[in-house]
C-alpha atoms as a PDB file:
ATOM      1  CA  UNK A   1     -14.457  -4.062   4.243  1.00  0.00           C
ATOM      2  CA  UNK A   2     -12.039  -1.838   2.776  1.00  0.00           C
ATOM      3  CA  UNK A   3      -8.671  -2.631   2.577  1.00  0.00           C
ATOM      4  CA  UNK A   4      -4.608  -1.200   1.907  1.00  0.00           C
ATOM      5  CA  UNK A   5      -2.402  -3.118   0.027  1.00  0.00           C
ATOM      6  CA  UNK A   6       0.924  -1.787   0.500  1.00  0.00           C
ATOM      7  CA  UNK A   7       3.546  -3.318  -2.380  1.00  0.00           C
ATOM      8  CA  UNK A   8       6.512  -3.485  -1.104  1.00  0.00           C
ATOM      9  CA  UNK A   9      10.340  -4.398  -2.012  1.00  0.00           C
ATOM     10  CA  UNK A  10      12.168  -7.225  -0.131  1.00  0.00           C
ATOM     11  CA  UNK A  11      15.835  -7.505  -0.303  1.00  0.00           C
ATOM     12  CA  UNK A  12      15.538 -10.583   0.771  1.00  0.00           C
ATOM     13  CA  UNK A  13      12.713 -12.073  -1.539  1.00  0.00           C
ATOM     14  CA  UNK A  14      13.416 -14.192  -4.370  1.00  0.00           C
ATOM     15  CA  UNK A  15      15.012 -12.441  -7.425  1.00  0.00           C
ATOM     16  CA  UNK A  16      12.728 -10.375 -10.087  1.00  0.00           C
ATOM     17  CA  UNK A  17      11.655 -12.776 -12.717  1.00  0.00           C
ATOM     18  CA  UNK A  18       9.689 -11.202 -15.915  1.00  0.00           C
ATOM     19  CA  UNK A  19       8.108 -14.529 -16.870  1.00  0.00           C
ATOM     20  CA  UNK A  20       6.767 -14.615 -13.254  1.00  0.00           C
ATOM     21  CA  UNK A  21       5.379 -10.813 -13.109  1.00  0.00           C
ATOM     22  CA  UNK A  22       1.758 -11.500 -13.981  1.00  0.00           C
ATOM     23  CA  UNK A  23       0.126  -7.987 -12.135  1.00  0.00           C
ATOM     24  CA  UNK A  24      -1.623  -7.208 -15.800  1.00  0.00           C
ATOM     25  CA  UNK A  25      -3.629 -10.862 -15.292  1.00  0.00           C
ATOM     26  CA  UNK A  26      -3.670  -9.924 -11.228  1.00  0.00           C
ATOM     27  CA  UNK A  27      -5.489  -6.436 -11.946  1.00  0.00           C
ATOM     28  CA  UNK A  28      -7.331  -8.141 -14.705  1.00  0.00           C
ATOM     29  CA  UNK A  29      -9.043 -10.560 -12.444  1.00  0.00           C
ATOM     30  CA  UNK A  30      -9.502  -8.178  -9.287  1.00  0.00           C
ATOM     31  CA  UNK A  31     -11.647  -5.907 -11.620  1.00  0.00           C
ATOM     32  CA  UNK A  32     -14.053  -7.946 -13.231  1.00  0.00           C
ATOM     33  CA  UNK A  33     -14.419  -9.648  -9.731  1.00  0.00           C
ATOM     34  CA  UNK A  34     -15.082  -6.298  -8.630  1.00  0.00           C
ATOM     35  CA  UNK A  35     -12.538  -6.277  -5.720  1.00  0.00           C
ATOM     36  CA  UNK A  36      -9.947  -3.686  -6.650  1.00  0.00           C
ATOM     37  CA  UNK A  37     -10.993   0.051  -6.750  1.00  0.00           C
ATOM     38  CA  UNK A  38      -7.595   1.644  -7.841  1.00  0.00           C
ATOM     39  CA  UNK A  39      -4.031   0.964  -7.403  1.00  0.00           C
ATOM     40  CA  UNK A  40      -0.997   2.192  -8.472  1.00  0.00           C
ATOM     41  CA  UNK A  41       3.376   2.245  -8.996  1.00  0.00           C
ATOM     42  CA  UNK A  42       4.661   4.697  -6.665  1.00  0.00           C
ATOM     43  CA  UNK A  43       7.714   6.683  -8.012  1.00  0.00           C
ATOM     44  CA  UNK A  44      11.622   5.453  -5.601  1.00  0.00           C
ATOM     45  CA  UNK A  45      11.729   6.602  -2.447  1.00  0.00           C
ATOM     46  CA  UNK A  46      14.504   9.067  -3.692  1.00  0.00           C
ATOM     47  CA  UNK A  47      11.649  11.392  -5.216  1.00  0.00           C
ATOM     48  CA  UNK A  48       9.463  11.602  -2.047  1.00  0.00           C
ATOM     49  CA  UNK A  49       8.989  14.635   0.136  1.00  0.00           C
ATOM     50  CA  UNK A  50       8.755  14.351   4.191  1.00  0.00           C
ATOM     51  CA  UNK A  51       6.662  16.964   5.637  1.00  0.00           C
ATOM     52  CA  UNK A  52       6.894  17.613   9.666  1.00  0.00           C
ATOM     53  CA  UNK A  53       5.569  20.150  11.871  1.00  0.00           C
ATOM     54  CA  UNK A  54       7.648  21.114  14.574  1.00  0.00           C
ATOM     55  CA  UNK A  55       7.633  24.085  17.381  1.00  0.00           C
ATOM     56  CA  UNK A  56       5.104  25.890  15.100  1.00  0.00           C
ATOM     57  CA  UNK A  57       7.492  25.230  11.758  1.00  0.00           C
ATOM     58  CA  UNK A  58       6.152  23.525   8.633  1.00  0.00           C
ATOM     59  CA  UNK A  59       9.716  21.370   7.570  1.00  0.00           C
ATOM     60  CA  UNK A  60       9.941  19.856   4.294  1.00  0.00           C
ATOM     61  CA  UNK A  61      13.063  17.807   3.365  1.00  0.00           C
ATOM     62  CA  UNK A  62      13.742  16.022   0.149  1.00  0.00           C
ATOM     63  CA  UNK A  63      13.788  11.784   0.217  1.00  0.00           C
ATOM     64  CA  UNK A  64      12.115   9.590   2.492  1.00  0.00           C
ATOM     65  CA  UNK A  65      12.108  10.153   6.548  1.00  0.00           C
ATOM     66  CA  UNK A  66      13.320   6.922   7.549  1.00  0.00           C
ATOM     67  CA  UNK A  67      16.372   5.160   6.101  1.00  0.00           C
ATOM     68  CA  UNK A  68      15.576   1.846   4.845  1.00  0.00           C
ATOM     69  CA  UNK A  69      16.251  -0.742   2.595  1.00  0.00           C
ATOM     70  CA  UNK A  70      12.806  -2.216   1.643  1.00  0.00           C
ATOM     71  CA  UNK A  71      10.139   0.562  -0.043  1.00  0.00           C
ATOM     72  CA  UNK A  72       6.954   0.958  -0.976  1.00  0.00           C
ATOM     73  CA  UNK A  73       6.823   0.825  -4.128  1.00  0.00           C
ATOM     74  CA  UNK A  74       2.794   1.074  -4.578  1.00  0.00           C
ATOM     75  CA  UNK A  75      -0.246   0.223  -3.331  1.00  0.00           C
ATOM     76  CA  UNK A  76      -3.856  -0.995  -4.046  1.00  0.00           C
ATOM     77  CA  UNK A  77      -7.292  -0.439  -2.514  1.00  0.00           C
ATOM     78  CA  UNK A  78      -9.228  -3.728  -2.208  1.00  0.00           C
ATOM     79  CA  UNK A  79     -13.186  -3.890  -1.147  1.00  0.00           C
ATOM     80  CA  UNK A  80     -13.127  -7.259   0.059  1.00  0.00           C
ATOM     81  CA  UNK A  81     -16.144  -9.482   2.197  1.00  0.00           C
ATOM     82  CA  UNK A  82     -13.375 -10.076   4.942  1.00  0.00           C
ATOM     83  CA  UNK A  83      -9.472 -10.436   5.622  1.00  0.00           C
ATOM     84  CA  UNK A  84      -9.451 -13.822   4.483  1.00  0.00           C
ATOM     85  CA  UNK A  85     -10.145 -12.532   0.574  1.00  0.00           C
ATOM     86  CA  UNK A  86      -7.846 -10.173   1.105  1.00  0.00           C
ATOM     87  CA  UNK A  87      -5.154 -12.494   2.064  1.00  0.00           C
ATOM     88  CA  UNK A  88      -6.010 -14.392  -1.060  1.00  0.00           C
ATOM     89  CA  UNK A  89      -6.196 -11.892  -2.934  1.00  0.00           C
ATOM     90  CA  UNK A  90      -2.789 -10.184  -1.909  1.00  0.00           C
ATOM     91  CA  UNK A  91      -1.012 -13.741  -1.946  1.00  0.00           C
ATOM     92  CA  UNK A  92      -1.770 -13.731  -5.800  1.00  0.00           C
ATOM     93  CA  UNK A  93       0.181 -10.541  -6.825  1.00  0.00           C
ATOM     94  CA  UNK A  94       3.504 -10.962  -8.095  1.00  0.00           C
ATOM     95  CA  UNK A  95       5.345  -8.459  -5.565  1.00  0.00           C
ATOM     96  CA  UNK A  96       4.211 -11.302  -2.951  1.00  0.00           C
ATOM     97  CA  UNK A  97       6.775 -13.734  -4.417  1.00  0.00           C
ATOM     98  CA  UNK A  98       9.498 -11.076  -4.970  1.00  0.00           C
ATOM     99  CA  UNK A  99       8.919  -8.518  -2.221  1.00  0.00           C
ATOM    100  CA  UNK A 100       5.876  -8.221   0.071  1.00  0.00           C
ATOM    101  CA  UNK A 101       2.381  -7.066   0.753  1.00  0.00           C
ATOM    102  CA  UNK A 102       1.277  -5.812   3.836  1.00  0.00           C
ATOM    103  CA  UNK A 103      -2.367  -5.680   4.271  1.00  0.00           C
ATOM    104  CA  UNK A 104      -3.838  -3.066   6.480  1.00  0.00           C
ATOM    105  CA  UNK A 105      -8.264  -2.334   6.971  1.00  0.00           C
ATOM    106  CA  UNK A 106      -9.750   0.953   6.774  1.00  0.00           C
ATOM    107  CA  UNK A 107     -10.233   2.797   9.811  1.00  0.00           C
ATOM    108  CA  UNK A 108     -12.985   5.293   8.820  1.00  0.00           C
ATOM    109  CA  UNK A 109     -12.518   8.591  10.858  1.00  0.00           C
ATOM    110  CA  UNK A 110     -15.537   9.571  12.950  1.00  0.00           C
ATOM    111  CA  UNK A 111     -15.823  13.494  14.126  1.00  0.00           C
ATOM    112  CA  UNK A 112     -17.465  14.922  16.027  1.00  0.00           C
ATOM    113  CA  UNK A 113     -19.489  18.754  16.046  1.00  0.00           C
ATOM    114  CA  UNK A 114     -16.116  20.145  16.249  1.00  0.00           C
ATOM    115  CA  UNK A 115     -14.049  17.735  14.305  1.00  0.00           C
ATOM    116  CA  UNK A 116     -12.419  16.421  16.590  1.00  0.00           C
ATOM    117  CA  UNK A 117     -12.066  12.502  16.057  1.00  0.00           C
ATOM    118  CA  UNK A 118     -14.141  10.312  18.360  1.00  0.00           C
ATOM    119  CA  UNK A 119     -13.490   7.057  19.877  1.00  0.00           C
ATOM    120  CA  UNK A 120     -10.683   4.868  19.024  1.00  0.00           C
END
């Protein structure tokens, strides 16, 4: 099973601490174990582009759409037996002690003839 690891910041976490941030060993470990497929740092929020369509009108606006003091600051893709190695695995990066990881499966899209997506 396939799934997201969103990285995120956390206010609220416990500070930064360099002798703490381990991710090199974390990544190290995922790959040879063959869990992690990619991952990477997203750039601040402050760099992003929203996209919207609206009454037939592509809008693009500079910075994130919602206002918020937590971010994503990146990601990883984990292949994983179940949720339970995923929740292990996610509880061993560094960003889970000062920020947060939110874990979320793959949902494959199926079509249909017409591309249209089928089922829920």
């Amino acid at each position: 099973m396939k799934y997201m690891l969103f990285v995120c910041t956390d206010p609220e976490a416990e500070p930064y601490d360099p002798a703490f941030d381990t991710i090199g060993q974390w990544v190290e470990d995922l790959d040879r174990r063959g869990v992690r497929q990619h991952g990477d740092r997203l750039r601040p929020p402050e760099d992003a582009t929203t996209v919207r369509w609206r009454r037939g009108e592509v809008l693009v606006t500079d910075g994130p759409f919602a206002e918020t003091r937590e971010q994503i600051a990146g990601y990883d893709i984990l292949d994983c037996t179940d949720l339970d190695e995923a929740i292990e695995a996610a509880s061993q990066h560094p960003m889970a002690r000062f920020g947060r990881i939110e874990i979320r499966p793959f949902w494959p899209l199926e079509v249909d003839a017409d591309g249209r997506p089928v089922g829920s």
